[in-house]
C-alpha atoms as a PDB file:
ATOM      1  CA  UNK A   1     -18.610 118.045 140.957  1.00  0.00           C
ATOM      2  CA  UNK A   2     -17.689 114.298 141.821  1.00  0.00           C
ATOM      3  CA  UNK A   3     -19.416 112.312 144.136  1.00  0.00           C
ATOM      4  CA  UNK A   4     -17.627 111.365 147.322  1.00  0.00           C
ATOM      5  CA  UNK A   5     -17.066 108.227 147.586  1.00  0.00           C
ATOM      6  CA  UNK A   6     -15.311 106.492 150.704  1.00  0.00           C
ATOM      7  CA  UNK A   7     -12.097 105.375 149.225  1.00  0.00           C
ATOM      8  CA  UNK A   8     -10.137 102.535 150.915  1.00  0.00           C
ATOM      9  CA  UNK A   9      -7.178 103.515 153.201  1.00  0.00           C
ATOM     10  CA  UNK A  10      -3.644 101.596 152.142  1.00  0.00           C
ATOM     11  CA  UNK A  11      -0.114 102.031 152.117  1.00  0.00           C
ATOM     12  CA  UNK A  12       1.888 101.421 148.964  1.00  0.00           C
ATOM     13  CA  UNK A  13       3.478  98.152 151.184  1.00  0.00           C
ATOM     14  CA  UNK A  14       0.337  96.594 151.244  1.00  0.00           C
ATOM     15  CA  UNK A  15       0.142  96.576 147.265  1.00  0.00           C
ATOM     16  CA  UNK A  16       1.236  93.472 145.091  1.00  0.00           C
ATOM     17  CA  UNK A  17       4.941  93.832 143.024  1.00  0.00           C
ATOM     18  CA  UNK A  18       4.535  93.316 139.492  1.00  0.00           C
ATOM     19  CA  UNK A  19       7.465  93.366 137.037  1.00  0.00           C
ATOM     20  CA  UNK A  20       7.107  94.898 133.208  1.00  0.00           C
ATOM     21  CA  UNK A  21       9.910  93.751 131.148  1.00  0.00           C
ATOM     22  CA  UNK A  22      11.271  97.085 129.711  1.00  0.00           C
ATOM     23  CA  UNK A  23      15.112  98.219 129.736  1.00  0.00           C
ATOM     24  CA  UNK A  24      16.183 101.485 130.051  1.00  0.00           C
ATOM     25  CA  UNK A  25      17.141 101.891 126.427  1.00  0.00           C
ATOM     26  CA  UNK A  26      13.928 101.355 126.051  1.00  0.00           C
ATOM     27  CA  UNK A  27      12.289 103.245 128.717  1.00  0.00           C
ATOM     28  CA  UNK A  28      12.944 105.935 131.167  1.00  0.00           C
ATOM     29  CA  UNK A  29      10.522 107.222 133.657  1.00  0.00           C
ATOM     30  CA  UNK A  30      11.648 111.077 134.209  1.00  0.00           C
ATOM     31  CA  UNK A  31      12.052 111.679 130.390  1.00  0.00           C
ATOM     32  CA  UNK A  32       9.395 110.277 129.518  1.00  0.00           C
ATOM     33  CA  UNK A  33       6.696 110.963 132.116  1.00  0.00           C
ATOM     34  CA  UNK A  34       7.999 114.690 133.092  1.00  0.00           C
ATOM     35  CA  UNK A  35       8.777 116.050 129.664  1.00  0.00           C
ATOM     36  CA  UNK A  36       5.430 118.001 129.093  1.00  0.00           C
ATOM     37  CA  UNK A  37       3.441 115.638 127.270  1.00  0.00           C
ATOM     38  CA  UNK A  38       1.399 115.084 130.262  1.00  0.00           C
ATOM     39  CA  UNK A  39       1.306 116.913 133.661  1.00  0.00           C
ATOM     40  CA  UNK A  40       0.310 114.605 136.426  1.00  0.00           C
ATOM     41  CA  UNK A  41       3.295 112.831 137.351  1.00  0.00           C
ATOM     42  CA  UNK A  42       5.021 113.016 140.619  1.00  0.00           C
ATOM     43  CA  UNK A  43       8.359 111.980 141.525  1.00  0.00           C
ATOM     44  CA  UNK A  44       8.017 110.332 145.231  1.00  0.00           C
ATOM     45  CA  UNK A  45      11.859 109.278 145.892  1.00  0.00           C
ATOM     46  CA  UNK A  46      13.169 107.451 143.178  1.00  0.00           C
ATOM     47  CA  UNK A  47       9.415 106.586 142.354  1.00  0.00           C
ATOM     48  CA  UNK A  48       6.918 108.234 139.616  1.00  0.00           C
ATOM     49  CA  UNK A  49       2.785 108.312 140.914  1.00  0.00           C
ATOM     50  CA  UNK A  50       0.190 108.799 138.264  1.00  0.00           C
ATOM     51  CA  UNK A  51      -2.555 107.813 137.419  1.00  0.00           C
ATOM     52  CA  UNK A  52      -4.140 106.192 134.189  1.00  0.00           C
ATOM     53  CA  UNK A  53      -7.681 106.302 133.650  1.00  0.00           C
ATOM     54  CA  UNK A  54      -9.564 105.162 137.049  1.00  0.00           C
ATOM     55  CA  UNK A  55      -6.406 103.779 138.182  1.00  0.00           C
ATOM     56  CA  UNK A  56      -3.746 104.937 140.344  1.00  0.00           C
ATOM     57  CA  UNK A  57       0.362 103.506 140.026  1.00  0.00           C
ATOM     58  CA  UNK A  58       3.348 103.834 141.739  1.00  0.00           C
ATOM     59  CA  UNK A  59       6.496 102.894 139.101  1.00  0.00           C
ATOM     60  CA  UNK A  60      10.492 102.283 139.841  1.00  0.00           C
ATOM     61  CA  UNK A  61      13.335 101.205 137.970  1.00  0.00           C
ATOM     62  CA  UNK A  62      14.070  97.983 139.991  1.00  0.00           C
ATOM     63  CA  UNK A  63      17.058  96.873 137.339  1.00  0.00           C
ATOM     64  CA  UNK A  64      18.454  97.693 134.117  1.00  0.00           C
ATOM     65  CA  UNK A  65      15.753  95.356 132.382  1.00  0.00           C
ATOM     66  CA  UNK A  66      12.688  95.698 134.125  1.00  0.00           C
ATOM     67  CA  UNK A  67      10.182  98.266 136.339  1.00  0.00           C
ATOM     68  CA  UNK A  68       8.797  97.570 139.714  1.00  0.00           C
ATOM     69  CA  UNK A  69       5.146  98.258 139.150  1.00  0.00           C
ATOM     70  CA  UNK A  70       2.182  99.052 141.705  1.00  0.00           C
ATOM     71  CA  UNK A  71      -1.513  99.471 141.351  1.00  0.00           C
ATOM     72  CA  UNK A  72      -4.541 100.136 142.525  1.00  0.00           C
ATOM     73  CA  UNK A  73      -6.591  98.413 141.621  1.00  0.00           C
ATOM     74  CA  UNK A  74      -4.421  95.589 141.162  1.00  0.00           C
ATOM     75  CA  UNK A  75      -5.532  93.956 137.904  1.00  0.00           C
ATOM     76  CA  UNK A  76      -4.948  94.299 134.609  1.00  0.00           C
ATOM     77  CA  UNK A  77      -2.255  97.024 136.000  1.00  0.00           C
ATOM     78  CA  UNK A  78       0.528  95.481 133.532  1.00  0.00           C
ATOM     79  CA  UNK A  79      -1.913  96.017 130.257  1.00  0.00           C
ATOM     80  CA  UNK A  80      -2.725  98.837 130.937  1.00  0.00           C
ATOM     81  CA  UNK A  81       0.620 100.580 131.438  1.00  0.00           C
ATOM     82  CA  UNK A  82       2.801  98.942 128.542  1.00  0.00           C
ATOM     83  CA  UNK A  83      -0.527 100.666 126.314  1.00  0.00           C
ATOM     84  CA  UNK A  84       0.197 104.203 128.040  1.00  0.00           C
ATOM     85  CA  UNK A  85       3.519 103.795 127.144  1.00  0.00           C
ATOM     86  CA  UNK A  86       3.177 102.061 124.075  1.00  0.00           C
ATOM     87  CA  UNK A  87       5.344  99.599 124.434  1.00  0.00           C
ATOM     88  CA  UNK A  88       4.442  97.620 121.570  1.00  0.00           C
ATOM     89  CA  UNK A  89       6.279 100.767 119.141  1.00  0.00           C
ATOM     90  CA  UNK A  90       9.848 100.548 119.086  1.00  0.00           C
ATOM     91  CA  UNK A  91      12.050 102.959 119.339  1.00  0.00           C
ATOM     92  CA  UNK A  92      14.647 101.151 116.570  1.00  0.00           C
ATOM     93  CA  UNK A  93      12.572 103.310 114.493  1.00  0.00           C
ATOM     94  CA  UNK A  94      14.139 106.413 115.255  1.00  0.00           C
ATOM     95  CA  UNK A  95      17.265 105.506 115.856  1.00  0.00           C
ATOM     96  CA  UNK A  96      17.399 103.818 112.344  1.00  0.00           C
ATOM     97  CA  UNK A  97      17.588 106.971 110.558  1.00  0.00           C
ATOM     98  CA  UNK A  98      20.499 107.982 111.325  1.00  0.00           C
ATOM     99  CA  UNK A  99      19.613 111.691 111.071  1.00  0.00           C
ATOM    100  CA  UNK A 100      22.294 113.639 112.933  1.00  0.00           C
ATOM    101  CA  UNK A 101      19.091 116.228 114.294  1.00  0.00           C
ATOM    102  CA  UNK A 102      17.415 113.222 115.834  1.00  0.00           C
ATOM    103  CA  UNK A 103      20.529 111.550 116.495  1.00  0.00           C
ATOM    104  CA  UNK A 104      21.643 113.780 118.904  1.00  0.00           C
ATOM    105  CA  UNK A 105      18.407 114.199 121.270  1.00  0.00           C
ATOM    106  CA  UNK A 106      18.347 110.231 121.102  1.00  0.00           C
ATOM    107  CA  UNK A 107      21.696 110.318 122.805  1.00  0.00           C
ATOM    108  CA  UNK A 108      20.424 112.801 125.440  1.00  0.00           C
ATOM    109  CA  UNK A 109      17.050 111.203 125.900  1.00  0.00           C
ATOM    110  CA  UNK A 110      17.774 107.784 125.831  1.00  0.00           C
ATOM    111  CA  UNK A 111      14.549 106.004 126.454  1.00  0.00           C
ATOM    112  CA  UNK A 112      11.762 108.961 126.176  1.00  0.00           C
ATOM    113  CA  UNK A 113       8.249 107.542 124.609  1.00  0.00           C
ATOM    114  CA  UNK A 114       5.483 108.840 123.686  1.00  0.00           C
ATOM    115  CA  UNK A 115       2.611 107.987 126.020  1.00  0.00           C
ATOM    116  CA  UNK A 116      -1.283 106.949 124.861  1.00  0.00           C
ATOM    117  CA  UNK A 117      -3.452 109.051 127.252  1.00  0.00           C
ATOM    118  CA  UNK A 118      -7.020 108.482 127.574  1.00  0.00           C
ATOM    119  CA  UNK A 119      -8.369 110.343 124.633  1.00  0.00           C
ATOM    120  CA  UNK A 120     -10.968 112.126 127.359  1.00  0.00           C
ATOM    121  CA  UNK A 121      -8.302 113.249 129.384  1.00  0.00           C
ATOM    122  CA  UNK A 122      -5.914 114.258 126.576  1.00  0.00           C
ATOM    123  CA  UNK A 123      -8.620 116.826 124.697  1.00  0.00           C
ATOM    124  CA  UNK A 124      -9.043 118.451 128.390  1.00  0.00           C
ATOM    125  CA  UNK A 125      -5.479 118.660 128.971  1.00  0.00           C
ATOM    126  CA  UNK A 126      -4.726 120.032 125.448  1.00  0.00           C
ATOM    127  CA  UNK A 127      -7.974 122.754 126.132  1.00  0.00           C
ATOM    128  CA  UNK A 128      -6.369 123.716 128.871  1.00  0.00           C
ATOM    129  CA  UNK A 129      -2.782 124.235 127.403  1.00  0.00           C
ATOM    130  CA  UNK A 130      -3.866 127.170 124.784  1.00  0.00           C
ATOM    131  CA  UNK A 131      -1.999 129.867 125.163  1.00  0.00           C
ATOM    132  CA  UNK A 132      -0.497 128.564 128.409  1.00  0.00           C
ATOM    133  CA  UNK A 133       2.723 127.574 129.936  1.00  0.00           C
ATOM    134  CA  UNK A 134       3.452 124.673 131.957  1.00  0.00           C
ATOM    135  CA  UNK A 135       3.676 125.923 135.697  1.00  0.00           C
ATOM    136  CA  UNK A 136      -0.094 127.191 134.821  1.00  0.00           C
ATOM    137  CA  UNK A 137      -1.757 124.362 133.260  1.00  0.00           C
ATOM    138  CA  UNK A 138       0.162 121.846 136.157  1.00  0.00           C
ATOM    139  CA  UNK A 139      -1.721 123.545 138.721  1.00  0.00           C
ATOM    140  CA  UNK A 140      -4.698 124.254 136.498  1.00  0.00           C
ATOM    141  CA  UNK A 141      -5.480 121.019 136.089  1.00  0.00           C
ATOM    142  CA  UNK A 142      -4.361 119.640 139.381  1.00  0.00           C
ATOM    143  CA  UNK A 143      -6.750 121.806 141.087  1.00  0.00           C
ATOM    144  CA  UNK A 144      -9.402 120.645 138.405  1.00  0.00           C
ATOM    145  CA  UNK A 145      -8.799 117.006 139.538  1.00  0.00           C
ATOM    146  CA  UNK A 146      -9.208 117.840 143.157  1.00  0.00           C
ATOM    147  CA  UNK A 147     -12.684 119.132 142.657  1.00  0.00           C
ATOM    148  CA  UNK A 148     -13.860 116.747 140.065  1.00  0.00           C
ATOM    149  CA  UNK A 149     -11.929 113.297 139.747  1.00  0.00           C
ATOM    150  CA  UNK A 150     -13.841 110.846 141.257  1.00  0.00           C
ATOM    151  CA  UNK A 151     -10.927 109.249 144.683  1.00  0.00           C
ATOM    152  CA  UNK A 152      -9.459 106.031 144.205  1.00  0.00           C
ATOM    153  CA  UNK A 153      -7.724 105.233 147.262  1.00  0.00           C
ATOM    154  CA  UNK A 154      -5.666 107.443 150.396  1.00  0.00           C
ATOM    155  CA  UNK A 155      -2.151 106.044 149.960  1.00  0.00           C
ATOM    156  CA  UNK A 156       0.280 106.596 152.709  1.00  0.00           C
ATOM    157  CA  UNK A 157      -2.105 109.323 153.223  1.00  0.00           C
ATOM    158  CA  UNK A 158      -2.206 110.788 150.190  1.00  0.00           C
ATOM    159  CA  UNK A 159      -5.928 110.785 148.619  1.00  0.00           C
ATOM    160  CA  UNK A 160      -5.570 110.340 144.486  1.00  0.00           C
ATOM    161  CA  UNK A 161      -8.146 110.865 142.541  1.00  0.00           C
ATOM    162  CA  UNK A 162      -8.709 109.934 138.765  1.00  0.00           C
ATOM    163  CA  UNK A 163      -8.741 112.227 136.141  1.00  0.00           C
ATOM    164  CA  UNK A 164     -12.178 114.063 136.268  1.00  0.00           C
ATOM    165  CA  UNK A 165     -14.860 112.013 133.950  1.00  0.00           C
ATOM    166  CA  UNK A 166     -17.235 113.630 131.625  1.00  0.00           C
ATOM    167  CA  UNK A 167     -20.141 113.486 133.983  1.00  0.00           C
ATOM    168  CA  UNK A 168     -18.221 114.653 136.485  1.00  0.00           C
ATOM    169  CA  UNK A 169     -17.248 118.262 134.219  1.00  0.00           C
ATOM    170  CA  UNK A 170     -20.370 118.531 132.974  1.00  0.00           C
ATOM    171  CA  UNK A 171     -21.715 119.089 136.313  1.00  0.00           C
ATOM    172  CA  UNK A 172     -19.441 122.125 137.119  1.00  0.00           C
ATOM    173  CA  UNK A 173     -20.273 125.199 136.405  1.00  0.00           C
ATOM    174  CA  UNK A 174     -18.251 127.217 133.914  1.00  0.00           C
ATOM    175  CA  UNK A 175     -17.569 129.324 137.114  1.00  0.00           C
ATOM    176  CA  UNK A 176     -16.132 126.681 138.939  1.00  0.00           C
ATOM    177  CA  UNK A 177     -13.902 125.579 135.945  1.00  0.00           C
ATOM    178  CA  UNK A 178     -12.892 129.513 135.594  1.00  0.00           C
ATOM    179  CA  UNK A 179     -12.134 129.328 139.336  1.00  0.00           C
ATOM    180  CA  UNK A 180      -9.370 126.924 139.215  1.00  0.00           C
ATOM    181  CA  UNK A 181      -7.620 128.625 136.718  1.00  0.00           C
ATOM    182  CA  UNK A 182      -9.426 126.997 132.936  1.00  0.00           C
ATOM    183  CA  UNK A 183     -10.488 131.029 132.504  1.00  0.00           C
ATOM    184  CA  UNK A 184     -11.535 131.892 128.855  1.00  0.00           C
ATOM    185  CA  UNK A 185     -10.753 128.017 128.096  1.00  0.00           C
ATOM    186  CA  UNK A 186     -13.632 127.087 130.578  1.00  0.00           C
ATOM    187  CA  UNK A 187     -16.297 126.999 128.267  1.00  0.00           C
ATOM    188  CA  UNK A 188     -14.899 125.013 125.687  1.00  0.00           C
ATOM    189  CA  UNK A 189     -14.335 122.318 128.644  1.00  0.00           C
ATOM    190  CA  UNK A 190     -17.588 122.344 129.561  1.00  0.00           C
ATOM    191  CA  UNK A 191     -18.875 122.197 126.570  1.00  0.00           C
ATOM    192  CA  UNK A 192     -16.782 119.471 125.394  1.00  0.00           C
ATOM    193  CA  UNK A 193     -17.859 117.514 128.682  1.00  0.00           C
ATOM    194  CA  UNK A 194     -21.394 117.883 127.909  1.00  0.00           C
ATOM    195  CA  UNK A 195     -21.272 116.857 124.835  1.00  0.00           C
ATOM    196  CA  UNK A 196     -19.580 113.685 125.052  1.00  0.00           C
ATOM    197  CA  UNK A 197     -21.917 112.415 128.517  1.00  0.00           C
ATOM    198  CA  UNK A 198     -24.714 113.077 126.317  1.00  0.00           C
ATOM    199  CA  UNK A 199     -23.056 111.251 123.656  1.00  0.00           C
ATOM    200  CA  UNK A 200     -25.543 112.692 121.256  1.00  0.00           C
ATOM    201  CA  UNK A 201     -22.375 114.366 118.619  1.00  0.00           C
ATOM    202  CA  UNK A 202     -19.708 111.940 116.340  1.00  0.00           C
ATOM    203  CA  UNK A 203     -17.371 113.871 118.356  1.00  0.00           C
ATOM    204  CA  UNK A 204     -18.433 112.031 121.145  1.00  0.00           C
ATOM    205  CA  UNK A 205     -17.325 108.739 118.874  1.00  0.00           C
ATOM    206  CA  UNK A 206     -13.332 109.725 119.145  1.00  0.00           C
ATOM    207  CA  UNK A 207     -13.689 108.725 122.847  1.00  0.00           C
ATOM    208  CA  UNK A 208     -13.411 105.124 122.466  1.00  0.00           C
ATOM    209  CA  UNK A 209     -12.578 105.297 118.819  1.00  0.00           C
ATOM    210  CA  UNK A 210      -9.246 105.896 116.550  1.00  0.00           C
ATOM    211  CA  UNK A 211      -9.678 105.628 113.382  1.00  0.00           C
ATOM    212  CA  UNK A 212      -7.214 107.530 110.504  1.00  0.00           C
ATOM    213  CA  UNK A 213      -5.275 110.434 110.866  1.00  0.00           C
ATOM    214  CA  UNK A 214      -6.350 113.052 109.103  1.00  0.00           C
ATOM    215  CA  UNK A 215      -9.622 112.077 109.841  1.00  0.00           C
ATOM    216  CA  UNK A 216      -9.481 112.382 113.439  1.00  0.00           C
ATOM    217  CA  UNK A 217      -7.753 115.714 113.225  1.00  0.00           C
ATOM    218  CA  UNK A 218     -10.765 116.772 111.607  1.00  0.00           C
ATOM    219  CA  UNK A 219     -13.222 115.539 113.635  1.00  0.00           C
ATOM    220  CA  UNK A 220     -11.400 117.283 116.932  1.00  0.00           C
ATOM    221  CA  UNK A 221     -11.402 120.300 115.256  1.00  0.00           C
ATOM    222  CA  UNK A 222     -14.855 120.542 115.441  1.00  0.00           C
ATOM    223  CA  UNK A 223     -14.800 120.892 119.046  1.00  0.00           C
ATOM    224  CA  UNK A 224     -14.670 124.547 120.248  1.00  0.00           C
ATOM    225  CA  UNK A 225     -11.558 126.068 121.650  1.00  0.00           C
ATOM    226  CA  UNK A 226      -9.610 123.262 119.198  1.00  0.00           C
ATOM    227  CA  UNK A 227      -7.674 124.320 116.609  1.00  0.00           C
ATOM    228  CA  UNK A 228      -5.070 122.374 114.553  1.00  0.00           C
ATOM    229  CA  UNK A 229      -2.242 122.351 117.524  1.00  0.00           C
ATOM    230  CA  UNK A 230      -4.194 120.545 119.954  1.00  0.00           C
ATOM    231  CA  UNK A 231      -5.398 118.426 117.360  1.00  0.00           C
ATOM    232  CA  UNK A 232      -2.356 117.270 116.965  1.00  0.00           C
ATOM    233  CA  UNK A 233      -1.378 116.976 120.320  1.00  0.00           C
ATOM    234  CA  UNK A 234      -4.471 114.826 120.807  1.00  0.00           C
ATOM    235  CA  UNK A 235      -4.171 112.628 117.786  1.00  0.00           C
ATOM    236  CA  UNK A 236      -0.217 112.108 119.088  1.00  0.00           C
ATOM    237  CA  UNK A 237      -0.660 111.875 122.817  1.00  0.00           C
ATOM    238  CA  UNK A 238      -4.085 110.377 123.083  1.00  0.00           C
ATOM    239  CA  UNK A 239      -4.841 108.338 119.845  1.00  0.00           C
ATOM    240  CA  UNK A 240      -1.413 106.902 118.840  1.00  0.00           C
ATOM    241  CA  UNK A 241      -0.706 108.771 115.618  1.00  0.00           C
ATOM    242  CA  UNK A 242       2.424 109.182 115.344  1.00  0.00           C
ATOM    243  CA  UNK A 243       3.046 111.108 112.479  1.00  0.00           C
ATOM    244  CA  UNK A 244       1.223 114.061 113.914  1.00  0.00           C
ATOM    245  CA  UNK A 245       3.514 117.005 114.570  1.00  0.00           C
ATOM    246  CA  UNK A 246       2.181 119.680 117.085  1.00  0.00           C
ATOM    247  CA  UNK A 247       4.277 122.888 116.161  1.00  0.00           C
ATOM    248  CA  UNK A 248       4.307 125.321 119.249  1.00  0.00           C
ATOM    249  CA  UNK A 249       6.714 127.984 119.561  1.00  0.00           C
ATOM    250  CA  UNK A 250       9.658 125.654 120.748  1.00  0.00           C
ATOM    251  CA  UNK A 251       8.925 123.199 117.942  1.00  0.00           C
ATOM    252  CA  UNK A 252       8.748 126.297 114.985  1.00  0.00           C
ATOM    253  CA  UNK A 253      12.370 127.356 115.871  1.00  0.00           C
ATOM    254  CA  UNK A 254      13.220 123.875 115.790  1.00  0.00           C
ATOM    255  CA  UNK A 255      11.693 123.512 112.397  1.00  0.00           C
ATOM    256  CA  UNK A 256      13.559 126.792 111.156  1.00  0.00           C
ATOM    257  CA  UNK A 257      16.394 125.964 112.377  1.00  0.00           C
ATOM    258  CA  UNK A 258      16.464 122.718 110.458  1.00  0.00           C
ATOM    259  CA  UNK A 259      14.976 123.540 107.320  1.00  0.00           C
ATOM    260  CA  UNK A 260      16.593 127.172 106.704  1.00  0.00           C
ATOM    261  CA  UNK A 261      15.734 126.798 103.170  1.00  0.00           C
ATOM    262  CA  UNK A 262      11.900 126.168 103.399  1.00  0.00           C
ATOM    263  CA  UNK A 263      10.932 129.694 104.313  1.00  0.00           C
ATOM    264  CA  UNK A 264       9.375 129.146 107.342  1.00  0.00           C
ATOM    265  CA  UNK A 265       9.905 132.188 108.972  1.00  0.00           C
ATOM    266  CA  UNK A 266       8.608 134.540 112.012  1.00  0.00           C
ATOM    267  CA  UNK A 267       8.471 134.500 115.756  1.00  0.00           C
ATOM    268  CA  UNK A 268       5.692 131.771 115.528  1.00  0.00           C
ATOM    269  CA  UNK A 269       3.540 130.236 112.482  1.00  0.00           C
ATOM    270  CA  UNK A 270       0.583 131.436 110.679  1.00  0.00           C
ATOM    271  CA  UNK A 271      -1.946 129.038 109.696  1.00  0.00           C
ATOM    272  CA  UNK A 272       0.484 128.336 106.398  1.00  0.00           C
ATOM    273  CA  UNK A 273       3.384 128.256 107.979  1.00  0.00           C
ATOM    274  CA  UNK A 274       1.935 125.060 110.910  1.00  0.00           C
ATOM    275  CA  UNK A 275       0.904 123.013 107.999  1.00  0.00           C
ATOM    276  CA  UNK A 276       4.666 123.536 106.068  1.00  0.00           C
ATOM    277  CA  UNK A 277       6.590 122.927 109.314  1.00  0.00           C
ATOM    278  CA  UNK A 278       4.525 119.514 110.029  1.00  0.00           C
ATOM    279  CA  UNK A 279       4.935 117.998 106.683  1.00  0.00           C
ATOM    280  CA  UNK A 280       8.471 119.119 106.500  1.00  0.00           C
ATOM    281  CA  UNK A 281       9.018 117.476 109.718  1.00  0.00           C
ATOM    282  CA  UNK A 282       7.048 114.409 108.231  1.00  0.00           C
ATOM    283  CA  UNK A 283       9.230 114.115 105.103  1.00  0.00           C
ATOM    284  CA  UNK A 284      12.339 114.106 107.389  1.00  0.00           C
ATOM    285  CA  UNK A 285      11.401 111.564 109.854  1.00  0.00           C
ATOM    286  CA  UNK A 286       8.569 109.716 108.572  1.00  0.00           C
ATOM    287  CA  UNK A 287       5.862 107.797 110.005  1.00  0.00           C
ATOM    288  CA  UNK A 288       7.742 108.424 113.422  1.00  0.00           C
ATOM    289  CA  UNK A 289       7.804 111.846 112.989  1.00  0.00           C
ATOM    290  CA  UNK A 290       5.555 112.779 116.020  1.00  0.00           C
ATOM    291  CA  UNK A 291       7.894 110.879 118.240  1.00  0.00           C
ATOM    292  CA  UNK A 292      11.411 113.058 116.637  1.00  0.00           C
ATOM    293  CA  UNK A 293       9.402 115.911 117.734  1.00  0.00           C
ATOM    294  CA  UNK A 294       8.673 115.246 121.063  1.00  0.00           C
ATOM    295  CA  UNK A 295      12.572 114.387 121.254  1.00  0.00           C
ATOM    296  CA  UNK A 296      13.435 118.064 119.734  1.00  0.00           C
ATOM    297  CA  UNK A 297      11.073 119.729 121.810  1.00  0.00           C
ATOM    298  CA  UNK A 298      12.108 118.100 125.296  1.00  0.00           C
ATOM    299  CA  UNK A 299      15.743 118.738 124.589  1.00  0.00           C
ATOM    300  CA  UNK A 300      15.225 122.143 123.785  1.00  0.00           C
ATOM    301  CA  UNK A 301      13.097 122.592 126.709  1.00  0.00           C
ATOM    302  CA  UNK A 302      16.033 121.378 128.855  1.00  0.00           C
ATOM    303  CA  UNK A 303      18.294 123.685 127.468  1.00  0.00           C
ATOM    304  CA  UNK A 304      16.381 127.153 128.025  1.00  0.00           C
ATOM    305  CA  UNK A 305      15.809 125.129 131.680  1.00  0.00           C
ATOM    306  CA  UNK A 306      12.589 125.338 131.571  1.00  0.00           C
ATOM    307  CA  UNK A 307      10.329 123.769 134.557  1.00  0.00           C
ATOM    308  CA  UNK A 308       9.261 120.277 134.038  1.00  0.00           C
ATOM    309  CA  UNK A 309       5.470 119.674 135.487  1.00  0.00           C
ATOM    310  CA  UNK A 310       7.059 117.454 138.481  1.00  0.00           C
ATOM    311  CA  UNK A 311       8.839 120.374 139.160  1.00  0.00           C
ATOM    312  CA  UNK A 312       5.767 122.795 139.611  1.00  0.00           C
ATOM    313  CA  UNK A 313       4.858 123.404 143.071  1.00  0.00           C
ATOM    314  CA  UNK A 314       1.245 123.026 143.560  1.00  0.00           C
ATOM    315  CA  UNK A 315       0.612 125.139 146.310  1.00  0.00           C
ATOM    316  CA  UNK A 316       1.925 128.195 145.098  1.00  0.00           C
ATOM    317  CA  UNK A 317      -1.053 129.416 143.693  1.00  0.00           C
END
């Protein structure tokens, strides 16, 4: 359980403006921050609040070329964003292949990136996705962060709190973490937490350290409850490989539906079929391939309207 701290009382007016360079070909706040790669967004207005490791921001389109940014705490807030967003990869990549698939969801998406979560925060989130949906693991692991994440600051009266830190988890009890809705994924988390504050496993090691793919995808699925899915949601939302392809159920009827001659076939994929759908996916897109994905998947997503995590009422429990 976190300790309780006395966080300082503000109002988002009280908090410095910062600008980040970054049009809106480039980037786009709702597609990118509400299209189920993470889950603990909130639209406030024509605002996004998150927070990003033990730091809490406020975001806004305030032209056509840049974002109105606001922090606490205040430095190092522009870093640290344009790295969760990954500025630095552009998306000229995708758009330079010219494949009418991609080319499509591009047009539809304009501006969608895939973020860089803390690598902590991602495994957690990904535990907590198996065999899950997204109203569930929204409120799963909102209710997680309100009994572990250490506050940072009331806002306008609003108390947010950081994602919960490895400490923190392992000093729940697996009934605690079954209690706000982890069930049979609670002691995997646990686990997990345990072992990386005693920092006494090379799993612990991925936490501050990225090294190839393959490699890394091997290393997480060493960790119990991990199998090669969240691997690869891990390795492409938390440690910036992106080539890895996480094939779910939405992404498998993408991959059929593109490659009807590979047969891939079935309701969803057997351990076979995962490994034939990502590499196909990887000879068709390339090193971005992780990134077409994410495109595919959020665009059919919107078409079955399916609930985005922003969407997700948290107090209907």
């Amino acid at each position: 359980m976190s300790a309780r701290s006395d966080p300082p009382k503000l109002s988002w007016s009280d908090l410095k403006v910062c600008e980040l360079p970054a049009d809106s070909e480039t980037l786009n706040l709702e597609h990118t921050l509400d299209c189920a790669q993470s889950f603990r967004w909130r639209r406030s207005g024509d605002s996004w609040i998150g927070t990003i490791g033990d730091r809490v921001f406020r975001l806004r389109r305030s032209s056509a070329h840049s974002l109105e940014v606001r922090s606490f705490p205040e430095d190092d807030a522009l870093p640290t964003l344009a790295g969760y967003l990954q500025l630095d990869t552009p998306l000229g990549a995708l758009r330079s292949l010219d494949d009418p698939a991609i080319n499509v969801a591009l047009a539809e998406l304009p501006g969608l990136r895939v973020t860089r979560q803390p690598v902590f925060e991602a495994i957690v989130t990904y535990l907590a996705s198996a065999a899950n949906n997204v109203t569930r693991i929204t409120r799963t692991l909102d209710r997680l962060v309100d009994i572990a994440g250490e506050p940072i600051a009331h806002i306008d009266g609003r108390l947010l709190r950081a994602f919960p830190s490895p400490q923190a988890l392992a000093c729940c009890t697996e009934s605690h973490l079954r209690g706000v809705g982890l069930g049979f994924r609670a002691p995997h988390v646990r686990d997990f937490a345990v072992t990386v504050a005693l920092g006494d496993s090379p799993v612990a090691d991925l936490i501050s350290y990225s090294g190839q793919y393959r490699e890394d995808r091997r290393m997480l699925c060493r960790i119990g409850g991990v199998g090669p899915k969240i691997a690869d949601c891990v390795c492409l939302f938390g440690m910036g490989h992106h080539e890895a392809v996480p094939v779910d159920t939405h992404v498998w009827a993408i991959a059929r539906r593109l490659f009807p001659e590979a047969g891939i076939n079935g309701p969803a994929p057997d351990p076979c079929g995962y490994e034939r759908a990502a590499d196909l996916f990887r000879a068709r897109f390339g090193p971005m391939a992780g990134w077409a994905q994410q495109y595919l998947f959020h665009a059919r997503r919107r078409e079955r309207s399916l609930p985005s995590p922003s969407a997700v009422s948290l107090q209907d429990a």
